[in-house]
PDB file of N, CA and C in Angstrom:
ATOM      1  N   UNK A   1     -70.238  65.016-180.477  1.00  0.00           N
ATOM      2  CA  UNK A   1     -69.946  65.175-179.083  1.00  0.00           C
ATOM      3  C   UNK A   1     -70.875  64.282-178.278  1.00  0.00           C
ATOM      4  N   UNK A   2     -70.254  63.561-177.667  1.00  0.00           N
ATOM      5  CA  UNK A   2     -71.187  62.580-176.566  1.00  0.00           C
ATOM      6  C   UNK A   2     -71.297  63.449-175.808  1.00  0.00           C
ATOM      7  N   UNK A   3     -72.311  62.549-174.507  1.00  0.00           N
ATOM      8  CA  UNK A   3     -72.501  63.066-173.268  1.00  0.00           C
ATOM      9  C   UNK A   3     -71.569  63.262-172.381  1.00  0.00           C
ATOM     10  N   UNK A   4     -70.725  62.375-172.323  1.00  0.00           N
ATOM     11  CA  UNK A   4     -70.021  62.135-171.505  1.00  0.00           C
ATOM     12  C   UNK A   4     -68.993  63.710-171.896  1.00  0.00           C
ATOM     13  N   UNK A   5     -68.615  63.399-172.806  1.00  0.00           N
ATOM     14  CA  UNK A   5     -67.758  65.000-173.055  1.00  0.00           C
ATOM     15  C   UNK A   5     -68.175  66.602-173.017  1.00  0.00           C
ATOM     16  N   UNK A   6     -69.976  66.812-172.793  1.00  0.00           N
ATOM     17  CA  UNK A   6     -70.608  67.764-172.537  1.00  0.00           C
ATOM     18  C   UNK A   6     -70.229  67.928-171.094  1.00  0.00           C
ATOM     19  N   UNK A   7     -70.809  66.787-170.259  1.00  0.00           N
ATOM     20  CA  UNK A   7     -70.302  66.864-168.768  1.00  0.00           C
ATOM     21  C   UNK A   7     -69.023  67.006-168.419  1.00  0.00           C
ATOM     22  N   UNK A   8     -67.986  66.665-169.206  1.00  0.00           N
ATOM     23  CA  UNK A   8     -66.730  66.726-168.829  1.00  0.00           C
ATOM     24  C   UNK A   8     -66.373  68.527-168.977  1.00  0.00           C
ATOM     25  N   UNK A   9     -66.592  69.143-170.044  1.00  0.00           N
ATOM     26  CA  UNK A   9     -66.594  70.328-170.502  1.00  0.00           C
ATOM     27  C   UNK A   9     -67.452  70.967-169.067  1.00  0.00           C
ATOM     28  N   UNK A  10     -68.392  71.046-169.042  1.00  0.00           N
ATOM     29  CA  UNK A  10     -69.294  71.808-168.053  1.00  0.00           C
ATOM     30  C   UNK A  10     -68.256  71.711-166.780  1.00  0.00           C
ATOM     31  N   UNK A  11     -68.201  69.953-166.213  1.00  0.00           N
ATOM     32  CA  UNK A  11     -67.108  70.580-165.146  1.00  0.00           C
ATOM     33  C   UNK A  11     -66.251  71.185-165.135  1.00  0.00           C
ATOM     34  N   UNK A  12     -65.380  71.135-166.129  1.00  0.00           N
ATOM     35  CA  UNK A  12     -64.346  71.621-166.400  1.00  0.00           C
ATOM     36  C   UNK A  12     -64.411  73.309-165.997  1.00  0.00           C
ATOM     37  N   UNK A  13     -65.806  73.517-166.805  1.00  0.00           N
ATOM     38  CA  UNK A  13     -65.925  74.987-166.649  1.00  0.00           C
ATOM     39  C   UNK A  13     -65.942  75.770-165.185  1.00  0.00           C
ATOM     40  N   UNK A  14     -66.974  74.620-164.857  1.00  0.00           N
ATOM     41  CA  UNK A  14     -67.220  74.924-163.225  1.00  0.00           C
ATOM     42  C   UNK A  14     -66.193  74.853-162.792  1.00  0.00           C
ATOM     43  N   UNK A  15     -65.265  73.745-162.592  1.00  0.00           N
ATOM     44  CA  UNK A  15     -63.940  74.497-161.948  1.00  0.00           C
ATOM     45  C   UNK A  15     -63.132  75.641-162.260  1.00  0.00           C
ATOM     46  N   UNK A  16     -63.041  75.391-163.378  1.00  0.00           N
ATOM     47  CA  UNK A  16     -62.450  77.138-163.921  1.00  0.00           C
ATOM     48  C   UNK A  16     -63.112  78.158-163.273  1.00  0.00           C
ATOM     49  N   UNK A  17     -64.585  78.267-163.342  1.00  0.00           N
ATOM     50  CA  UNK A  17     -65.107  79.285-162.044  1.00  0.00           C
ATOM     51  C   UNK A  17     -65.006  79.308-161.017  1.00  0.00           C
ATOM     52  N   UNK A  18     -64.822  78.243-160.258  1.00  0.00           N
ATOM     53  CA  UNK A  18     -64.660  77.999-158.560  1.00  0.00           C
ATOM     54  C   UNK A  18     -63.143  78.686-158.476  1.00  0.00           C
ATOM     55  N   UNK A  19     -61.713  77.983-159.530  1.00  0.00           N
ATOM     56  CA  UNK A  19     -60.614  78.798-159.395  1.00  0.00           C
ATOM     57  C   UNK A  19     -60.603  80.188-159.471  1.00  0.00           C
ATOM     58  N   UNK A  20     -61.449  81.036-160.538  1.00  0.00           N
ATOM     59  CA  UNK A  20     -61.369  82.298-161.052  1.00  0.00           C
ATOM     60  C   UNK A  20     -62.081  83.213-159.338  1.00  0.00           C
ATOM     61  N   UNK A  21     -63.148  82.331-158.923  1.00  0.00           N
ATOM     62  CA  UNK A  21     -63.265  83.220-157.792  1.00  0.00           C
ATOM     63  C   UNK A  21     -62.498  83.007-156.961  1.00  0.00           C
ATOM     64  N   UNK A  22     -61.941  82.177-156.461  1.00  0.00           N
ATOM     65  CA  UNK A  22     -60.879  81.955-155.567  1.00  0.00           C
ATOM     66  C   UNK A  22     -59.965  82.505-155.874  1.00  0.00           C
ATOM     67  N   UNK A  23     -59.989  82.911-156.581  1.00  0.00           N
ATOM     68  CA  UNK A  23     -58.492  84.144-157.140  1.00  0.00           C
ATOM     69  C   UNK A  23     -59.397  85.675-156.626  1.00  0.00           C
ATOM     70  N   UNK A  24     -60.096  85.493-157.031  1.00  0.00           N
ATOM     71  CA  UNK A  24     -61.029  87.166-157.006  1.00  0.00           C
ATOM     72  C   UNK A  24     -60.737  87.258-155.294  1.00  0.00           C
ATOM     73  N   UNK A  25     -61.332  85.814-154.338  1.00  0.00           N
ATOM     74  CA  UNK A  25     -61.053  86.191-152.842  1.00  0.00           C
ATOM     75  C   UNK A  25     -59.986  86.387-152.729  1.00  0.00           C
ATOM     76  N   UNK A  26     -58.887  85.781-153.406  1.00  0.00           N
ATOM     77  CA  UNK A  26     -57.381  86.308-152.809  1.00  0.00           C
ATOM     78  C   UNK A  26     -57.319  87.336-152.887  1.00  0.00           C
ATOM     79  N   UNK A  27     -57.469  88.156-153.700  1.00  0.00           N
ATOM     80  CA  UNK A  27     -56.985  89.341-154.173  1.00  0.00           C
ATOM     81  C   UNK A  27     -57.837  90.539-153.021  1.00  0.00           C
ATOM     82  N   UNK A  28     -59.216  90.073-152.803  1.00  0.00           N
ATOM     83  CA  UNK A  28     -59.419  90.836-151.947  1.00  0.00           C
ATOM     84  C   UNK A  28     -59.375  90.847-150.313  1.00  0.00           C
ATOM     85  N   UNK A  29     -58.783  89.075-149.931  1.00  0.00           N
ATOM     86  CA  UNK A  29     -58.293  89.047-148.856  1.00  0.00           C
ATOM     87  C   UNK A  29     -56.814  90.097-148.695  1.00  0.00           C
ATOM     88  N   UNK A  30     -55.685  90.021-150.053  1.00  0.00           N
ATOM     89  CA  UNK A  30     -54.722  90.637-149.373  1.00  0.00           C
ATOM     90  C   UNK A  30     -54.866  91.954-149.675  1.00  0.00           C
ATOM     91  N   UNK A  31     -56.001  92.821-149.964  1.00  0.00           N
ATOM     92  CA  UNK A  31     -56.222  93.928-149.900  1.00  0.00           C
ATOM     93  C   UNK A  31     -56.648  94.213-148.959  1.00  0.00           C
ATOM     94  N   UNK A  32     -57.571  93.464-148.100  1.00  0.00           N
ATOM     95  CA  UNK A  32     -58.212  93.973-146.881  1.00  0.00           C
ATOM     96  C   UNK A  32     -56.869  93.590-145.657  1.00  0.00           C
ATOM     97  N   UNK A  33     -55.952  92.723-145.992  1.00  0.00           N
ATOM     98  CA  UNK A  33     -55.018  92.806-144.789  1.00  0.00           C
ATOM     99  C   UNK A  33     -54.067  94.072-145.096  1.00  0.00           C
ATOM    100  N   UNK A  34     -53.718  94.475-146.595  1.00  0.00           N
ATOM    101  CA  UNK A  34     -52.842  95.665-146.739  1.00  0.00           C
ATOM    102  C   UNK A  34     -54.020  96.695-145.901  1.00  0.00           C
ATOM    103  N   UNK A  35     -55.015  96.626-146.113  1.00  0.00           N
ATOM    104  CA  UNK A  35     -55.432  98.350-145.074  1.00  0.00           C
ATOM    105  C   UNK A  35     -55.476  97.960-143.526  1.00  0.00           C
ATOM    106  N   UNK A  36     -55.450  96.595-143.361  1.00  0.00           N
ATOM    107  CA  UNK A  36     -55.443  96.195-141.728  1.00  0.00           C
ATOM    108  C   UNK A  36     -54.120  96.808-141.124  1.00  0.00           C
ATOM    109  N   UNK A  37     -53.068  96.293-142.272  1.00  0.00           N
ATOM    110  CA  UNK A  37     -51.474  96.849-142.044  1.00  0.00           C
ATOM    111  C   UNK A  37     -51.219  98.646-141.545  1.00  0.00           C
ATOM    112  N   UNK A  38     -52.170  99.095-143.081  1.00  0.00           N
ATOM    113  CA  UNK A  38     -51.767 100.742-142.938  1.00  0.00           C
ATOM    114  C   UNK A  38     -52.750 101.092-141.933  1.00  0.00           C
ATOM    115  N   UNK A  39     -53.979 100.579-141.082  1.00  0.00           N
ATOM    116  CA  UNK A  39     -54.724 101.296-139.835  1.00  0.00           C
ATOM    117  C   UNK A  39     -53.995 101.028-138.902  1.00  0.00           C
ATOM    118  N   UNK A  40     -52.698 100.028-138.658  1.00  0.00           N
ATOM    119  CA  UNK A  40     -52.644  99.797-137.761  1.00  0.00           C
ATOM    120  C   UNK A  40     -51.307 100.653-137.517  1.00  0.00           C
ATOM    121  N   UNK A  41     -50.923 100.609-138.162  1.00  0.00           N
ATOM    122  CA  UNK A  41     -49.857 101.916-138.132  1.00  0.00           C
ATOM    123  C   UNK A  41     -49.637 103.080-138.384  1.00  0.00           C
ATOM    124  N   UNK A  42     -51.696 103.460-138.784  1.00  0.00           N
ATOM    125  CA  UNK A  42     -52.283 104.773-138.383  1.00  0.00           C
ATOM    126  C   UNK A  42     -52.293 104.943-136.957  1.00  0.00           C
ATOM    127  N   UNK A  43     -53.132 103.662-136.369  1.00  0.00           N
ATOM    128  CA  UNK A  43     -53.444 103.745-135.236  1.00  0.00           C
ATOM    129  C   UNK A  43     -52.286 104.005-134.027  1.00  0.00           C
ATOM    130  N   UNK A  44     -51.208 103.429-134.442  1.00  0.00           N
ATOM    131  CA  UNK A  44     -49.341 103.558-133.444  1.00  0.00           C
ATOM    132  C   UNK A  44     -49.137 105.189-133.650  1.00  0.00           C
ATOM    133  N   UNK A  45     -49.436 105.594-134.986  1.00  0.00           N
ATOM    134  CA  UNK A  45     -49.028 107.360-135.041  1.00  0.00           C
ATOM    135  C   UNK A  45     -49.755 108.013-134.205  1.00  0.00           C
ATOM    136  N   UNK A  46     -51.683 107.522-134.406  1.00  0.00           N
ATOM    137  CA  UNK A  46     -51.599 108.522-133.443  1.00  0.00           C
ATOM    138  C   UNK A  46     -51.866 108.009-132.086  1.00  0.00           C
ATOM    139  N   UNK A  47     -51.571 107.306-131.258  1.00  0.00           N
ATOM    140  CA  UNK A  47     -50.585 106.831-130.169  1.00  0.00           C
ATOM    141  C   UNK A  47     -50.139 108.248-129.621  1.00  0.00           C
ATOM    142  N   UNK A  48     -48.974 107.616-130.422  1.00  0.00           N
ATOM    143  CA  UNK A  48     -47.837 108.620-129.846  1.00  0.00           C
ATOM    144  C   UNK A  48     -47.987 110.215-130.177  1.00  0.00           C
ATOM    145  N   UNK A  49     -48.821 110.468-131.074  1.00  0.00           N
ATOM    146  CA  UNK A  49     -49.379 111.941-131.385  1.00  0.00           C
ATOM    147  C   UNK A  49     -49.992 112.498-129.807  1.00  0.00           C
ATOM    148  N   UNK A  50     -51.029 111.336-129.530  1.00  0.00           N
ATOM    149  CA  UNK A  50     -51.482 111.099-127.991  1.00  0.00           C
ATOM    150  C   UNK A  50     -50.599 111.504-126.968  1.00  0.00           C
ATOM    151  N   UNK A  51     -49.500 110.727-127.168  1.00  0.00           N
ATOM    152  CA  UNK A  51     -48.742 110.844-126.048  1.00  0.00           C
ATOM    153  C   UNK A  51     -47.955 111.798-125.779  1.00  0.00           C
ATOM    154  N   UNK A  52     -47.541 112.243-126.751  1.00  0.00           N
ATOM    155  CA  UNK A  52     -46.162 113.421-126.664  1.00  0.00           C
ATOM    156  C   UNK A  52     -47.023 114.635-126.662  1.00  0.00           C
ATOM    157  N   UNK A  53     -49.027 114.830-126.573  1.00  0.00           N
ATOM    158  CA  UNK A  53     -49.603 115.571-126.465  1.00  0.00           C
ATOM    159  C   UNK A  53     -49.860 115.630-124.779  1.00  0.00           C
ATOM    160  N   UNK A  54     -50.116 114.378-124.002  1.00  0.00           N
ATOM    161  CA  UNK A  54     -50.149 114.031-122.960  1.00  0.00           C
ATOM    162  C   UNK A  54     -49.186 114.418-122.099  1.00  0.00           C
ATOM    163  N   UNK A  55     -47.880 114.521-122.793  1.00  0.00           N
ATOM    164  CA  UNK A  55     -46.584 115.022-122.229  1.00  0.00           C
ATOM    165  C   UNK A  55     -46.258 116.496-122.172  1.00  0.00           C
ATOM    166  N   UNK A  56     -46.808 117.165-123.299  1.00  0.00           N
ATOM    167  CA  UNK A  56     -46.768 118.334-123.306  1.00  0.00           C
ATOM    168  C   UNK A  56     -47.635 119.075-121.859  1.00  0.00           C
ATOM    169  N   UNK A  57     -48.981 118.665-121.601  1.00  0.00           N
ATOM    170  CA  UNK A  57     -49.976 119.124-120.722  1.00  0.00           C
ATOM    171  C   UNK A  57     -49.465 119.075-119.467  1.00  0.00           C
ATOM    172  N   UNK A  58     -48.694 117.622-119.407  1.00  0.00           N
ATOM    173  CA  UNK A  58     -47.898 117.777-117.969  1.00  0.00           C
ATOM    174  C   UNK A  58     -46.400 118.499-118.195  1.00  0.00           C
ATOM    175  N   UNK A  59     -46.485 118.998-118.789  1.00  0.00           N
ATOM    176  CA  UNK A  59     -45.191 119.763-119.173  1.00  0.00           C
ATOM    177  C   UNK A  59     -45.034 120.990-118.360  1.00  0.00           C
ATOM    178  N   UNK A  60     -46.214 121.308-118.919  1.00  0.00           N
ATOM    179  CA  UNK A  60     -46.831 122.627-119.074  1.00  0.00           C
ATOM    180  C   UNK A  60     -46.983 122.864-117.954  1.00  0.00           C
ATOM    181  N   UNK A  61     -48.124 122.297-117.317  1.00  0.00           N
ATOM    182  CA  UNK A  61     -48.429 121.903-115.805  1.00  0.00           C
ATOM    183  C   UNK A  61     -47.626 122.129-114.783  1.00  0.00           C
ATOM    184  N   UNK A  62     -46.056 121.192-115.011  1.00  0.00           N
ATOM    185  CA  UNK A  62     -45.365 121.625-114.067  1.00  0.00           C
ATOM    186  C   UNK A  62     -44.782 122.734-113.880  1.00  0.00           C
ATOM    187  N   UNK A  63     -44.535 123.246-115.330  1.00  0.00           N
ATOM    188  CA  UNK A  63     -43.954 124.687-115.711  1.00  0.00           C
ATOM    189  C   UNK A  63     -44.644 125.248-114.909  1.00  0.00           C
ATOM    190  N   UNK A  64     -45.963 125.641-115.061  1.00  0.00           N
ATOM    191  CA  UNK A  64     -46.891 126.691-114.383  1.00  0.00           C
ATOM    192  C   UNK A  64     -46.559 126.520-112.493  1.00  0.00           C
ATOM    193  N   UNK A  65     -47.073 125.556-112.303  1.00  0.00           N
ATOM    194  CA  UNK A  65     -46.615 124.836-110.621  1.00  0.00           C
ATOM    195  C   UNK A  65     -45.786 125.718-110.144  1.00  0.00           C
ATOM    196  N   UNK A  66     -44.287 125.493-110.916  1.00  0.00           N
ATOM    197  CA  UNK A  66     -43.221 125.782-110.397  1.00  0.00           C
ATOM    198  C   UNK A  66     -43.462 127.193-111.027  1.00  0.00           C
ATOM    199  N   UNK A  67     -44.151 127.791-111.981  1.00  0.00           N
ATOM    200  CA  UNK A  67     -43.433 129.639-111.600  1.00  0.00           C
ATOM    201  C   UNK A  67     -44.568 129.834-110.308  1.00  0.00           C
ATOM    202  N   UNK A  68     -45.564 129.145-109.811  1.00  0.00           N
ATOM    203  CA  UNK A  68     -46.455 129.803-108.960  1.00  0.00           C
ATOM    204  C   UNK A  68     -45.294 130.130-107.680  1.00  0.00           C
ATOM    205  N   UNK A  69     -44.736 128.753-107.491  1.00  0.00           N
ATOM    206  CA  UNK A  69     -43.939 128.938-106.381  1.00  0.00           C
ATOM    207  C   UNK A  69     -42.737 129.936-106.198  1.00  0.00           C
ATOM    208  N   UNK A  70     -41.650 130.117-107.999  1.00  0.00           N
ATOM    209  CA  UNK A  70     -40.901 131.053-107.763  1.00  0.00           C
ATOM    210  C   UNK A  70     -41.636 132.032-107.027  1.00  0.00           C
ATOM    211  N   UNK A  71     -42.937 132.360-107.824  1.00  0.00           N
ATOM    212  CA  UNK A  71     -43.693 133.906-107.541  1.00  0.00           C
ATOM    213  C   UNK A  71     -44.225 133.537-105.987  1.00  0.00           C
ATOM    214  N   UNK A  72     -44.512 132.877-105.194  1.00  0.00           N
ATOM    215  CA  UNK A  72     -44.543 132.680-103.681  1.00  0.00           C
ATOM    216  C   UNK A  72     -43.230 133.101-103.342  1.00  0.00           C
ATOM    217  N   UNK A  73     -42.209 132.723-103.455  1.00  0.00           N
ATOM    218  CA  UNK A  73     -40.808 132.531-103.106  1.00  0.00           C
ATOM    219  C   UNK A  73     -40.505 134.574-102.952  1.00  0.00           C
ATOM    220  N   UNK A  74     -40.453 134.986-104.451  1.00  0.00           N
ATOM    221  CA  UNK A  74     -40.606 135.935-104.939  1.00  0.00           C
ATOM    222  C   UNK A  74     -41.075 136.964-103.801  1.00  0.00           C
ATOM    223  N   UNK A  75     -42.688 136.999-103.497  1.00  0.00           N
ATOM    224  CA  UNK A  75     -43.411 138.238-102.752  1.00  0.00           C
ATOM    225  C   UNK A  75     -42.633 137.923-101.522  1.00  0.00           C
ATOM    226  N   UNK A  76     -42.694 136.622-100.788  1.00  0.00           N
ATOM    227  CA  UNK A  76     -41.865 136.691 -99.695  1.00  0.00           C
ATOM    228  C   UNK A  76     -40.762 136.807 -99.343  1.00  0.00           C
ATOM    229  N   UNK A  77     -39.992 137.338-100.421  1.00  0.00           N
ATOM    230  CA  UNK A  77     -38.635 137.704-100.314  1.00  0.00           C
ATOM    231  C   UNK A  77     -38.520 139.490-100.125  1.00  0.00           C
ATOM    232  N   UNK A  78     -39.775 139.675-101.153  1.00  0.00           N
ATOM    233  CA  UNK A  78     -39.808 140.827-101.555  1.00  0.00           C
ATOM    234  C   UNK A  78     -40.775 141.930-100.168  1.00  0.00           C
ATOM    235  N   UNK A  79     -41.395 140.832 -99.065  1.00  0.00           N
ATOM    236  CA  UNK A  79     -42.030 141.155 -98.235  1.00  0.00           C
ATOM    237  C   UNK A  79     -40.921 141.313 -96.826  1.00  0.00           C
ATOM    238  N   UNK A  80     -39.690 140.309 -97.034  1.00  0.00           N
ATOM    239  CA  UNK A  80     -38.710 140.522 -96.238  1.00  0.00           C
ATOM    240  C   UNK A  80     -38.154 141.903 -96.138  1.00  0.00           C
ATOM    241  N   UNK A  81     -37.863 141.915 -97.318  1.00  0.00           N
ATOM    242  CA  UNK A  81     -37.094 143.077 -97.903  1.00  0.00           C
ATOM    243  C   UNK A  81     -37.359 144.419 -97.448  1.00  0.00           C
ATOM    244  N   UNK A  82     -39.014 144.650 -97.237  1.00  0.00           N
ATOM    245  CA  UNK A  82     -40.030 145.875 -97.581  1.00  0.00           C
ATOM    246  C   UNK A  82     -40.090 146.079 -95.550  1.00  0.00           C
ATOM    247  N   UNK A  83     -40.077 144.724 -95.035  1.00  0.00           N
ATOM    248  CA  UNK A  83     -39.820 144.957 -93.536  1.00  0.00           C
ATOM    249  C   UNK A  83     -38.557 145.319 -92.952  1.00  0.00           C
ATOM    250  N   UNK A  84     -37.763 145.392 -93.779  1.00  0.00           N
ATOM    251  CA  UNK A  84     -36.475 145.816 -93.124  1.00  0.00           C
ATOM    252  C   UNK A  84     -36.382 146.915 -92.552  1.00  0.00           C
ATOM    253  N   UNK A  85     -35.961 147.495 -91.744  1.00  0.00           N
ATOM    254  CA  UNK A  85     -35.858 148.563 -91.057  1.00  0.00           C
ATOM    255  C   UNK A  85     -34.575 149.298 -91.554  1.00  0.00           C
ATOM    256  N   UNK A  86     -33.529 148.428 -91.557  1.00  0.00           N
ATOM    257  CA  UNK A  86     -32.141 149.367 -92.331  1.00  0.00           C
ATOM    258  C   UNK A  86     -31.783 148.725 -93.648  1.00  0.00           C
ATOM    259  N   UNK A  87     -30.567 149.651 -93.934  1.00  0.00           N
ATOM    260  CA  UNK A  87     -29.738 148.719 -95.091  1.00  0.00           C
ATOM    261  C   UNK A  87     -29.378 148.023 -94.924  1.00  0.00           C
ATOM    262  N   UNK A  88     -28.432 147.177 -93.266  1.00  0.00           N
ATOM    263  CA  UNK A  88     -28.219 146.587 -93.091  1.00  0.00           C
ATOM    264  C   UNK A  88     -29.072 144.982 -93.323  1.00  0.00           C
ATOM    265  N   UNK A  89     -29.897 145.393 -92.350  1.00  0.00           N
ATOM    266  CA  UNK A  89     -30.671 143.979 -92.630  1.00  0.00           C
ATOM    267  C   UNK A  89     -31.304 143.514 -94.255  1.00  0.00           C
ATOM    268  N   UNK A  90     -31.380 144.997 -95.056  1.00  0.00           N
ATOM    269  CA  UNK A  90     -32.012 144.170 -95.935  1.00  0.00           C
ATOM    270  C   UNK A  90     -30.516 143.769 -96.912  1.00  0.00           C
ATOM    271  N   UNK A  91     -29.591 144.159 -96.873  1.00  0.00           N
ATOM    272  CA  UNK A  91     -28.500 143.387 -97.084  1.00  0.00           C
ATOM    273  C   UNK A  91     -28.110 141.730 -96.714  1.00  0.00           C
ATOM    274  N   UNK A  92     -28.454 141.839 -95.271  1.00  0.00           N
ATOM    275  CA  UNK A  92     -28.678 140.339 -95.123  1.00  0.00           C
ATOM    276  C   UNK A  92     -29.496 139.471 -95.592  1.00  0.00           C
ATOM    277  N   UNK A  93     -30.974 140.016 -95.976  1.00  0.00           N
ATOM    278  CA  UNK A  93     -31.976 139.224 -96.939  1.00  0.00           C
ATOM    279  C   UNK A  93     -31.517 138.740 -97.595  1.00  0.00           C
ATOM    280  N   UNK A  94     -30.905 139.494 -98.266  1.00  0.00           N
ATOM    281  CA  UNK A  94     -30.564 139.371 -99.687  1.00  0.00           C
ATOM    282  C   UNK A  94     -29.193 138.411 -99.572  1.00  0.00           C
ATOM    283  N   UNK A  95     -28.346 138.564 -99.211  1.00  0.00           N
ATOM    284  CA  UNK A  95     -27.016 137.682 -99.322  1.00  0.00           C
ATOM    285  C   UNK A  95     -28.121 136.147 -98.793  1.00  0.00           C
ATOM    286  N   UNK A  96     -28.926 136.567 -97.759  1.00  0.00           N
ATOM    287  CA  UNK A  96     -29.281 134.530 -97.419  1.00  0.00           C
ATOM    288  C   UNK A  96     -29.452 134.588 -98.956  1.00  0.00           C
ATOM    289  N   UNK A  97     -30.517 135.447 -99.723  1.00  0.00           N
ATOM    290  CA  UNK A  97     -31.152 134.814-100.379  1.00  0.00           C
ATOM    291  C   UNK A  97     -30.481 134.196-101.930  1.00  0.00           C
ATOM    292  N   UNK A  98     -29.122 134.797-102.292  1.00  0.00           N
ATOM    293  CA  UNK A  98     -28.045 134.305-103.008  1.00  0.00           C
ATOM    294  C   UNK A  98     -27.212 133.424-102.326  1.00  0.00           C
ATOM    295  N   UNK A  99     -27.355 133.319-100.998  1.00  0.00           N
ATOM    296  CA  UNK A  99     -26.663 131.961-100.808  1.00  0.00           C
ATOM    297  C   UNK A  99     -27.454 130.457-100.703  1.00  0.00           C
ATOM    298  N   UNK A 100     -28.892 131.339-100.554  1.00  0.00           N
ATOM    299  CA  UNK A 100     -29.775 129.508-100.727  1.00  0.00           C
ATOM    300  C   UNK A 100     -29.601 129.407-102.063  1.00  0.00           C
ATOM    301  N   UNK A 101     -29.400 130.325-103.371  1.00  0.00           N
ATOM    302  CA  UNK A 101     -29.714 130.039-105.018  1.00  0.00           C
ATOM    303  C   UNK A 101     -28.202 129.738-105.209  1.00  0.00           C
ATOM    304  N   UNK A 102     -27.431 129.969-104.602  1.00  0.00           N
ATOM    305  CA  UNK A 102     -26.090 129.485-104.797  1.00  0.00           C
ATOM    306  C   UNK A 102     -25.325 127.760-104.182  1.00  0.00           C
ATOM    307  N   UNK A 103     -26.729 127.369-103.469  1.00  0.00           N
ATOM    308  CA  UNK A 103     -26.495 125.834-102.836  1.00  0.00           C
ATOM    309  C   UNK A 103     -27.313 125.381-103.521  1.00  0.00           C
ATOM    310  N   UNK A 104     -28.816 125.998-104.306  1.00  0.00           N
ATOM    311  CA  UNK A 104     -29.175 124.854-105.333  1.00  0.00           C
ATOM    312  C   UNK A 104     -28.050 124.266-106.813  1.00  0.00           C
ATOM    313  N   UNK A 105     -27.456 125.403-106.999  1.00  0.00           N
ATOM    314  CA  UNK A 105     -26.595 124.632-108.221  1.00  0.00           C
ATOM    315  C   UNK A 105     -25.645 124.125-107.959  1.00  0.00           C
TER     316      UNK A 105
END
């Protein structure tokens, strides 16, 4: 074996190592983009986990709002009622008050 064919061998080798790691980075470049992939479409779930939680609160919110007001609506109907002096009038309460719930629908 000459020299010349020791050096040829050695490079040889050395490139074979420079390829073998350059394979090793591939492999762990497209592993680190497969978990870039699955965080990022962790991250969209919970998004919208966020949001449709966000939606619920104002949901809720308005729900509550609006029974405060039935229940306003409610005592002062029920305060009409309690002032009436006859049957008559509190008959009339009452028909306004099925004819305003009969023009909301």
């Amino acid at each position: 074996m000459t020299v010349r064919q020791i050096f040829s061998l050695i490079g040889g080798g050395f490139v074979a190592l420079l390829f073998a790691i350059l394979g090793i980075q591939r492999k762990k470049i497209s592993k680190q983009k497969e978990e870039i992939k699955e965080q990022a479409a962790e991250i969209k779930t919970e998004k919208k986990k966020v949001e449709v939680k966000d939606l619920e609160v104002k949901t809720v919110k308005e729900v509550t709002e609006n029974e405060k007001k039935l229940d306003e609506k409610e005592a002062a109907i029920k305060e009409e009622i309690q002032k009436a002096t006859d049957d008559k009038e509190v008959i009339d309460s009452v028909n306004v008050m099925l004819d305003k719930f009969n023009r909301r629908l």
